[in-house]
C-alpha atoms as a PDB file:
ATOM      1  CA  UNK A   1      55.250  -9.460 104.904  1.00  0.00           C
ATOM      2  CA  UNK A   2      52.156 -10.222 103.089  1.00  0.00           C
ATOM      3  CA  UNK A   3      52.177  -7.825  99.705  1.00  0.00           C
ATOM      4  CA  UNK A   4      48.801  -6.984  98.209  1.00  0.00           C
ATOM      5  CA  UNK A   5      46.721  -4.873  95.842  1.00  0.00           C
ATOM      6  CA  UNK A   6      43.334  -4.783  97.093  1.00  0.00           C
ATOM      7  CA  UNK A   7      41.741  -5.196 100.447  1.00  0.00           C
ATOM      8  CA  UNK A   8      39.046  -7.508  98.308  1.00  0.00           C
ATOM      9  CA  UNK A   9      42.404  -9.758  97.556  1.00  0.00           C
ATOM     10  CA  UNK A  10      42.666 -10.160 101.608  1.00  0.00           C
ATOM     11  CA  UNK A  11      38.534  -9.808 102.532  1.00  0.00           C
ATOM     12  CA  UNK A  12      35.467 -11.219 101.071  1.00  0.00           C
ATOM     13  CA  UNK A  13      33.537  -8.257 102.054  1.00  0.00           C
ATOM     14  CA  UNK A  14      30.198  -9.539 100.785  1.00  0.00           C
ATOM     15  CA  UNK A  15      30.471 -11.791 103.400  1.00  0.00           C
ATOM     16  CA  UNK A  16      31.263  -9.169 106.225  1.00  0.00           C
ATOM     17  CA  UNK A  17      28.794  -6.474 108.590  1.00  0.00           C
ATOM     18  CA  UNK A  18      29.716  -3.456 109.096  1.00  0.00           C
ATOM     19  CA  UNK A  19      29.702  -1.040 112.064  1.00  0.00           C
ATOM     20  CA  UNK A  20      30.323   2.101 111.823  1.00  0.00           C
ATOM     21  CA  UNK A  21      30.982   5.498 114.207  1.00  0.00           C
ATOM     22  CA  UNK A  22      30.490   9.045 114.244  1.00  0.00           C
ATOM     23  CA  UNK A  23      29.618  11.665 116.732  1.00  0.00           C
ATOM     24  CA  UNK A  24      27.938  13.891 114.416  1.00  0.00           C
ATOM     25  CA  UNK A  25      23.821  13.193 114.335  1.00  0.00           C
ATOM     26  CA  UNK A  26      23.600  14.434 110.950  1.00  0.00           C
ATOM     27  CA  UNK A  27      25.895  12.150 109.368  1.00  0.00           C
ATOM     28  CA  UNK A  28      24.720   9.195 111.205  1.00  0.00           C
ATOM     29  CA  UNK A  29      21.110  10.554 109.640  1.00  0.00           C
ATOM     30  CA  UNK A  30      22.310  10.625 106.800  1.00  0.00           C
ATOM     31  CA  UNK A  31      24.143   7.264 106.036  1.00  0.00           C
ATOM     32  CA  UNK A  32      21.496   5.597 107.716  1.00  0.00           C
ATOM     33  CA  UNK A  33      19.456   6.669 104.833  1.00  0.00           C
ATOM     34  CA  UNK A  34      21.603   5.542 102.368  1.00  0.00           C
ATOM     35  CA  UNK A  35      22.005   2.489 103.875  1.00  0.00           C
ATOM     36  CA  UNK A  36      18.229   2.370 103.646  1.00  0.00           C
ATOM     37  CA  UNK A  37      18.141   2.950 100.234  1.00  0.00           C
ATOM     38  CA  UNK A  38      20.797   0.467  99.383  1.00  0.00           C
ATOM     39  CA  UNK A  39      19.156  -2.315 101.554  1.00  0.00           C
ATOM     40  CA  UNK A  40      22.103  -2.658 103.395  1.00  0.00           C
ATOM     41  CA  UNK A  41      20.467  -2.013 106.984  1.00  0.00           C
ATOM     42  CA  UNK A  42      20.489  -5.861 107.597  1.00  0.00           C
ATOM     43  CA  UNK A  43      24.483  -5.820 107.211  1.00  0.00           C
ATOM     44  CA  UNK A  44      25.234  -1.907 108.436  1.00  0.00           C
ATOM     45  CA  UNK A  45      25.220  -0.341 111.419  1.00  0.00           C
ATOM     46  CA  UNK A  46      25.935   3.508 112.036  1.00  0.00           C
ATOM     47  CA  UNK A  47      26.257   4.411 115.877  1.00  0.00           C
ATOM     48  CA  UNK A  48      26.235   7.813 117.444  1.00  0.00           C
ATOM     49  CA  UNK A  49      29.485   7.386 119.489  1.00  0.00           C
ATOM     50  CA  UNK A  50      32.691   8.175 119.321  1.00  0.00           C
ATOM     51  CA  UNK A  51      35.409   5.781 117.830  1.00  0.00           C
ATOM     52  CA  UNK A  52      37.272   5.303 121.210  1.00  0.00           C
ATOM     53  CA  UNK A  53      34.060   4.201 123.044  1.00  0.00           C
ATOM     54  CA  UNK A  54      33.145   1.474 120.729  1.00  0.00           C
ATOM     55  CA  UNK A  55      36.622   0.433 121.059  1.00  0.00           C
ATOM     56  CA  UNK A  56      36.628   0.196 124.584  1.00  0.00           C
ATOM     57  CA  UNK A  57      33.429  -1.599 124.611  1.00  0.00           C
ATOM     58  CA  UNK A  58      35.065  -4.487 122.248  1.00  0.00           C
ATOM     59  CA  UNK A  59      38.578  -4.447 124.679  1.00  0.00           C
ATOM     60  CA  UNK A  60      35.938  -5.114 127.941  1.00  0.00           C
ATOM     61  CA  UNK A  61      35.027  -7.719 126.406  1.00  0.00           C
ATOM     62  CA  UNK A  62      38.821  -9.075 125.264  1.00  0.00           C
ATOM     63  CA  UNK A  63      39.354  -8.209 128.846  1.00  0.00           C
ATOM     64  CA  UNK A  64      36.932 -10.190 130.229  1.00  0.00           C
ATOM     65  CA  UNK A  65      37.377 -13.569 128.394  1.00  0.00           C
ATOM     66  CA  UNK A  66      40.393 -13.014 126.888  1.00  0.00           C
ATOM     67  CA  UNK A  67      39.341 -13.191 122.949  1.00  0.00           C
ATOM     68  CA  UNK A  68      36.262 -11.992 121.105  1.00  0.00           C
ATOM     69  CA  UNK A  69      33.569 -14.196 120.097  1.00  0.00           C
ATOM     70  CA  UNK A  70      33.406 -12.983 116.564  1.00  0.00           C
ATOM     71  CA  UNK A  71      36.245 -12.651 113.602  1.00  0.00           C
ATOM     72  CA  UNK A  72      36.644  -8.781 112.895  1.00  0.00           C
ATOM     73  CA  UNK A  73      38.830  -9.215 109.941  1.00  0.00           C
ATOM     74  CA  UNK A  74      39.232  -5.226 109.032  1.00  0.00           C
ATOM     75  CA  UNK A  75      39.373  -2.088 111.291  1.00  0.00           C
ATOM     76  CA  UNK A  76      39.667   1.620 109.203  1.00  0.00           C
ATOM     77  CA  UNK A  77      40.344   4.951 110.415  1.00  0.00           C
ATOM     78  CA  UNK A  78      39.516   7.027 107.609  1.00  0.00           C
ATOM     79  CA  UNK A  79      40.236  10.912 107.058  1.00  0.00           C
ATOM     80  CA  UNK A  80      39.738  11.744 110.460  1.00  0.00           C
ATOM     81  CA  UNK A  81      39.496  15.481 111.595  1.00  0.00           C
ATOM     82  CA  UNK A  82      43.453  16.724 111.208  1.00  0.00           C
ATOM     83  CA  UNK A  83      45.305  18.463 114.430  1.00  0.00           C
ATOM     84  CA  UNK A  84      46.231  21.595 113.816  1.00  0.00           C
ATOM     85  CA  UNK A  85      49.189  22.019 111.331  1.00  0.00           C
ATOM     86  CA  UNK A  86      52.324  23.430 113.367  1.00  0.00           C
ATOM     87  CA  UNK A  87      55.650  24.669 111.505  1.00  0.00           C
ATOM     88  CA  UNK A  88      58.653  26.147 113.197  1.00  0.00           C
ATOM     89  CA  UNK A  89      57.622  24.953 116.181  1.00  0.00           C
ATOM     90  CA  UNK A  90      53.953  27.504 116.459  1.00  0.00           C
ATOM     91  CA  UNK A  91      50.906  25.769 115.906  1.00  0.00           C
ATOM     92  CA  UNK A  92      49.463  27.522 112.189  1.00  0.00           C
ATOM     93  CA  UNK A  93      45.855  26.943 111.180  1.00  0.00           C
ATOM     94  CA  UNK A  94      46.414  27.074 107.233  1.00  0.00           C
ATOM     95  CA  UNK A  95      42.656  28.593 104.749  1.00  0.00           C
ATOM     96  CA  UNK A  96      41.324  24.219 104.497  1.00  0.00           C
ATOM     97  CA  UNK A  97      41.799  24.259 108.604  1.00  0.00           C
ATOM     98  CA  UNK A  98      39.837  27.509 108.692  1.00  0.00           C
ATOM     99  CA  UNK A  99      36.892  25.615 107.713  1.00  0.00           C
ATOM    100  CA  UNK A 100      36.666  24.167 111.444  1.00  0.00           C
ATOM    101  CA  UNK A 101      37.620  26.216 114.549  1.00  0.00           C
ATOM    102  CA  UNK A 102      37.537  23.262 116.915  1.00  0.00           C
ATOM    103  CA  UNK A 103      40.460  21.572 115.136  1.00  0.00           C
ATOM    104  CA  UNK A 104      42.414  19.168 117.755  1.00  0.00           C
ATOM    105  CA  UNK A 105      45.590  21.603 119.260  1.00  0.00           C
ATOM    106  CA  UNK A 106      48.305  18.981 118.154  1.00  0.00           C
ATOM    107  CA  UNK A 107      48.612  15.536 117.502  1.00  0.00           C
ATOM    108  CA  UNK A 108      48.807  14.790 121.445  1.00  0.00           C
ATOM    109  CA  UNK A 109      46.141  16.931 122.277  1.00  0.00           C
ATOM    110  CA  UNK A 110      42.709  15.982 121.156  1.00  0.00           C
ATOM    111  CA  UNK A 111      43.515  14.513 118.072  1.00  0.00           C
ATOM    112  CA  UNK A 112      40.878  11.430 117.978  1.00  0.00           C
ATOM    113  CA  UNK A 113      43.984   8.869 116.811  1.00  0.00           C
ATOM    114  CA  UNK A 114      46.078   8.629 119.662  1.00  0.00           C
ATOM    115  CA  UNK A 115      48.054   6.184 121.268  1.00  0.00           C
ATOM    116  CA  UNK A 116      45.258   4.659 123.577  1.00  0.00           C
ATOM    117  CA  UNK A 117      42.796   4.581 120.490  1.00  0.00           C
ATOM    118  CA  UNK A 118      45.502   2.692 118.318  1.00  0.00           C
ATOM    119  CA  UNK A 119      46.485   0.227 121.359  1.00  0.00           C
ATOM    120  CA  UNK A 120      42.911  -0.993 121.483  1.00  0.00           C
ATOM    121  CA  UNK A 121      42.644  -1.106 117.474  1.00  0.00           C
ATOM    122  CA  UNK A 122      45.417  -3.741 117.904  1.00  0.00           C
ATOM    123  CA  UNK A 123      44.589  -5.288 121.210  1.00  0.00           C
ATOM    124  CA  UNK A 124      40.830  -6.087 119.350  1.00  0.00           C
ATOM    125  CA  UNK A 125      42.557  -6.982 116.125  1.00  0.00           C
ATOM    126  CA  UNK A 126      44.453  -9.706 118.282  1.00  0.00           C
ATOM    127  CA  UNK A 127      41.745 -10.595 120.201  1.00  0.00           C
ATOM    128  CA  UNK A 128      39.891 -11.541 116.511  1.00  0.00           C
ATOM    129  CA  UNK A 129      39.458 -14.925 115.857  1.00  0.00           C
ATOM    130  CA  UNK A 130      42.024 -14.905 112.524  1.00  0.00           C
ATOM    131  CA  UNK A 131      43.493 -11.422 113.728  1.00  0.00           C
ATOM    132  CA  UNK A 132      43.302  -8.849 111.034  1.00  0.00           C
ATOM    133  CA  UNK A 133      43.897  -5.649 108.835  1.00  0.00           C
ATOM    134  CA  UNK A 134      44.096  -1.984 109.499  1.00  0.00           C
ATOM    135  CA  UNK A 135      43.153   0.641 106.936  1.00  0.00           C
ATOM    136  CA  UNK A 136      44.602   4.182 107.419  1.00  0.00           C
ATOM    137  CA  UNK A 137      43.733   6.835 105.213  1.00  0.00           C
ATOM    138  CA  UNK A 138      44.158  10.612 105.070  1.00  0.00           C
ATOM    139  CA  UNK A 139      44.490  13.610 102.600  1.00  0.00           C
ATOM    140  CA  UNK A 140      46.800  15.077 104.814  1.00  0.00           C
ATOM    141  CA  UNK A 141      50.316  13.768 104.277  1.00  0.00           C
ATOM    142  CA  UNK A 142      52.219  14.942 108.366  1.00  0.00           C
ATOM    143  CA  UNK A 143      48.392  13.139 109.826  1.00  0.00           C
ATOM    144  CA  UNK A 144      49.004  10.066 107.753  1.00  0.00           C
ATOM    145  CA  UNK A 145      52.569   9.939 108.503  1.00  0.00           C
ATOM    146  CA  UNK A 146      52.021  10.525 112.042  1.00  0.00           C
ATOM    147  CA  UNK A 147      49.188   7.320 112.212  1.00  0.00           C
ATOM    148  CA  UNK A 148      51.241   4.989 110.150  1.00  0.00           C
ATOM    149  CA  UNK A 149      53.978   5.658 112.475  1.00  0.00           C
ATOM    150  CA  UNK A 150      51.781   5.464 115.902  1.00  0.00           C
ATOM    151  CA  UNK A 151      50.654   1.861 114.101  1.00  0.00           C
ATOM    152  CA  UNK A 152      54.219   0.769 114.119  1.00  0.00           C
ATOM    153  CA  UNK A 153      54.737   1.863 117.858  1.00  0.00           C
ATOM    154  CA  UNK A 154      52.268  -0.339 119.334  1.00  0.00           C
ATOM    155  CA  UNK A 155      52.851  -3.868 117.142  1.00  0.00           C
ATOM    156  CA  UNK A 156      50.839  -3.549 114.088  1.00  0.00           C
ATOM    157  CA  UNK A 157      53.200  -4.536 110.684  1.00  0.00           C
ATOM    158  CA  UNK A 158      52.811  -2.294 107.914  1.00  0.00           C
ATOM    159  CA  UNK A 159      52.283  -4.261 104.770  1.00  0.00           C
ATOM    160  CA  UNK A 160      53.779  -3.840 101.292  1.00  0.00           C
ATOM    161  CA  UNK A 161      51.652  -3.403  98.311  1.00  0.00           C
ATOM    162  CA  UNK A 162      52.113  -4.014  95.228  1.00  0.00           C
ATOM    163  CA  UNK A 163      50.958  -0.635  93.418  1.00  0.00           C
ATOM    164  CA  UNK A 164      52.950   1.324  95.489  1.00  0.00           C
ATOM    165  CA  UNK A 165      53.469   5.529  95.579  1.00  0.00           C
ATOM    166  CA  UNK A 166      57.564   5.997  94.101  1.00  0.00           C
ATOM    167  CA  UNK A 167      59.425   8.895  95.627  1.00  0.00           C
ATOM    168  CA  UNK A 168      59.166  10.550  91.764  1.00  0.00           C
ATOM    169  CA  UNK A 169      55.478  10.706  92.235  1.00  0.00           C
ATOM    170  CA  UNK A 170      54.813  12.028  95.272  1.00  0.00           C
ATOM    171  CA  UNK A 171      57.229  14.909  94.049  1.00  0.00           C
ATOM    172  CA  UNK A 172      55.485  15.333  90.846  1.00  0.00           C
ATOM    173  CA  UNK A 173      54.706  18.657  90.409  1.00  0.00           C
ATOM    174  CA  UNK A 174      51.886  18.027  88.979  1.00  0.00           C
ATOM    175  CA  UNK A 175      50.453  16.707  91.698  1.00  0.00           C
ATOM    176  CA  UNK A 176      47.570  19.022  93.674  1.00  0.00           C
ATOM    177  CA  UNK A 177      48.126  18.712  97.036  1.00  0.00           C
ATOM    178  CA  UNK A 178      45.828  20.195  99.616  1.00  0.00           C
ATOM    179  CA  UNK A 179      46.263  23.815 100.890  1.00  0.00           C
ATOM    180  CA  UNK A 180      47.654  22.135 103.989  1.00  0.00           C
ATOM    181  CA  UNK A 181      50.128  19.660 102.863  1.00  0.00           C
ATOM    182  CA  UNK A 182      51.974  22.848 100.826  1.00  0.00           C
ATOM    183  CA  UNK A 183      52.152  24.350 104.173  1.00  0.00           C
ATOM    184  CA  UNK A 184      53.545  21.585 105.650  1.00  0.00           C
ATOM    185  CA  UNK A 185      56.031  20.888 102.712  1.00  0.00           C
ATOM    186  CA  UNK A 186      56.892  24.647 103.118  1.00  0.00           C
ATOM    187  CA  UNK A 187      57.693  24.211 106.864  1.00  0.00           C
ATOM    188  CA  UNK A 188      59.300  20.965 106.209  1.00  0.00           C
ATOM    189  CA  UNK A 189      61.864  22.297 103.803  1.00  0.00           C
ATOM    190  CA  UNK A 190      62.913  25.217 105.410  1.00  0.00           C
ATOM    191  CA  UNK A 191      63.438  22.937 108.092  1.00  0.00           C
ATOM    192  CA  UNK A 192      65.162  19.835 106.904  1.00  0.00           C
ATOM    193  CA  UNK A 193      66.679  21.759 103.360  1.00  0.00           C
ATOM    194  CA  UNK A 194      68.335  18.472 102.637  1.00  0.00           C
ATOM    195  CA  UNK A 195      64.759  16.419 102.770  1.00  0.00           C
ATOM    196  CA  UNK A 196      62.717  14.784 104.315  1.00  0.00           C
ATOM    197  CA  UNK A 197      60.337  11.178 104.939  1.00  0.00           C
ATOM    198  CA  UNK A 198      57.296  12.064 102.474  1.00  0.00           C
ATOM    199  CA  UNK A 199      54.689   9.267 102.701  1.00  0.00           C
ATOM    200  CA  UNK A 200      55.864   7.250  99.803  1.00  0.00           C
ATOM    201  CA  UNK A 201      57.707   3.778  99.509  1.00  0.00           C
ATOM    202  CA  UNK A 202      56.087   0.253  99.490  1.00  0.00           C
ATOM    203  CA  UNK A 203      53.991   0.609 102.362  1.00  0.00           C
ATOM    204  CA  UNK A 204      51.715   3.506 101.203  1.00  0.00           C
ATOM    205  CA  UNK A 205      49.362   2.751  97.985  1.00  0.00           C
ATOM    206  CA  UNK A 206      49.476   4.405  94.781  1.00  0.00           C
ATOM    207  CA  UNK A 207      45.757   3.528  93.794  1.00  0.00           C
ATOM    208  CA  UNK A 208      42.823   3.019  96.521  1.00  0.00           C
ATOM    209  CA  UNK A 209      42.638  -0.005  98.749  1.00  0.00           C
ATOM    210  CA  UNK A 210      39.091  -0.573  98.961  1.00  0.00           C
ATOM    211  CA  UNK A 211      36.383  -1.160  96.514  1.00  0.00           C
ATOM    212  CA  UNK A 212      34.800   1.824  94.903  1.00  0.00           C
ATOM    213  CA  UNK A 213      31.364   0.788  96.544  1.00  0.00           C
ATOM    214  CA  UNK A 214      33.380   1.287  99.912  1.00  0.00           C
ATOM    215  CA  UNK A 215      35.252   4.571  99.259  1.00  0.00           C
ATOM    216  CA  UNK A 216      34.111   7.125 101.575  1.00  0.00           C
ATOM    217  CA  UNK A 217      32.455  10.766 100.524  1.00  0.00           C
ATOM    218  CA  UNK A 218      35.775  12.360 101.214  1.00  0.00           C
ATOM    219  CA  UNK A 219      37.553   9.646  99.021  1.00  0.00           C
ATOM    220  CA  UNK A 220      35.314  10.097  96.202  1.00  0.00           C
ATOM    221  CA  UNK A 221      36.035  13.664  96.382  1.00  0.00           C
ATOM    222  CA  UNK A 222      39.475  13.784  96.242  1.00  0.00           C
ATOM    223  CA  UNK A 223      39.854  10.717  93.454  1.00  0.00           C
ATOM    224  CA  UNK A 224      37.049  12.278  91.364  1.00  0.00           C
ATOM    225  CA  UNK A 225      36.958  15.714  91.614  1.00  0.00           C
ATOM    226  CA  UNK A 226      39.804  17.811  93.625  1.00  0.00           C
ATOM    227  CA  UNK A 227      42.695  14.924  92.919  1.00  0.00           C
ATOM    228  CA  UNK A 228      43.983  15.858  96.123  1.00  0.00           C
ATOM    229  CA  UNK A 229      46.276  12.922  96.989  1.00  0.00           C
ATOM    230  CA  UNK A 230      45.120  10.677  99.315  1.00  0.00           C
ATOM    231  CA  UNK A 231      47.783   8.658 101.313  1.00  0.00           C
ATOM    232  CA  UNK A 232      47.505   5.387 102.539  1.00  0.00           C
ATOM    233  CA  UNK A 233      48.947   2.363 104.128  1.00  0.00           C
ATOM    234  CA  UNK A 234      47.866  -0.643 105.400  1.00  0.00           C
ATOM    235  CA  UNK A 235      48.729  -3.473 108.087  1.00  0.00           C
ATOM    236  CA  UNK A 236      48.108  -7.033 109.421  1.00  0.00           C
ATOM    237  CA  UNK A 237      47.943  -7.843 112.918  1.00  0.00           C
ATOM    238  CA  UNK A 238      48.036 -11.387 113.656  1.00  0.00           C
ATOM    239  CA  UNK A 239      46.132 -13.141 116.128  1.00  0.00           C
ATOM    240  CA  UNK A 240      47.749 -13.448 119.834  1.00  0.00           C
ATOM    241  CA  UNK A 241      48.714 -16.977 120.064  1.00  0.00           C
ATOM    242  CA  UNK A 242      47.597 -19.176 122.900  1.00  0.00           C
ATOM    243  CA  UNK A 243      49.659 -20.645 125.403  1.00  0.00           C
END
């Protein structure tokens, strides 16, 4: 597998567009205007749909002629809206999952990264005319887990990088990890008292994948501000080959 340190060692991203999704009006609103102010509206697009919809609209169109017309070289799911934390087997809605009542039930039931959604992310990554990367990110170490390993169900290869998290760090106790993730480590121990998979190793990153210029409000928060860890992992999906 390919190992790597930056997504800007894999992309040229000045020479990329960019779509992006988001079912909230306001925050289309509002990167539209920053994408405005940055002059970036010639490269950038911000839709008001949902993830899995723009998805399906690229897969018609694999379906239909059997590759896309255009090289997509990087798809990211970023910090999407966690399903609700369950320990001991009873779903338990920790004080940062407070914030939003309409939190997904469980990671089958509403959660917006789900096996359909992360079939098509690969089916259009195939379908790409040099196939490509996937970008997963998350603050929340059992949703990041749980996407890197829906990734690996459906064909995507998880790629090792070259600043990668050690087991020593993501133990640090130092380390400030969201209200959520403590609850989860709390659950996880009392469970499994003679450990457990955290999301370290050389497939999740020590130090952010993407160029500052591309880190995402939530990123900046937690790398700037909170130092909530974020976790992340990356993979390549190569192009379907042609008989």
């Amino acid at each position: 597998p390919t190992q790597a340190s930056m997504l800007s060692d894999l992309i040229n991203f000045r020479a990329c567009n960019y779509v992006g999704c988001d079912l909230s009006a306001l925050n289309i609103g509002y990167g539209r205007g920053i994408a405005h102010r940055w002059g970036l509206t010639s490269r950038l697009q911000l839709l008001r749909r949902s993830a899995e919809a723009f998805l399906n609209q690229l897969s018609d169109e694999v379906s239909v002629s059997g590759q896309l017309p255009l090289n997509i070289p990087l798809i990211m799911i970023q910090f999407p809206t966690p399903f609700q934390l369950v320990t001991d087997g009873q779903s338990s809605v920790s004080r940062d999952d407070r914030r939003n009542t309409q939190l997904p039930a469980n990671a089958e039931n509403g959660f917006m990264v789900n096996h359909e959604v992360m079939s098509t992310v690969v089916k259009v990554l195939r379908a790409s005319q040099k196939g490509g990367y996937l970008l997963l990110q998350s603050n929340c170490e059992d949703v990041a887990l749980f996407m890197h390993d829906l990734a690996v169900s459906v064909g995507a290869s998880p790629l090792l990088l070259e600043k990668h998290r050690r087991d020593k760090d993501i133990g640090d106790e130092s380390v400030v990890s969201s209200l959520r993730t403590k609850r989860w480590l709390d659950g996880a121990s009392s469970c499994h008292p003679n450990g457990f998979r955290r999301a370290s190793g050389p497939h999740w990153s020590s130090e952010p994948l993407l160029p500052r210029r591309g880190w995402t409000e939530t990123e900046v928060a937690c790398e700037t501000e909170t130092k909530t860890p974020v976790h992340r992992c990356l993979f390549k999906v190569e192009r379907e080959r042609e008989d």
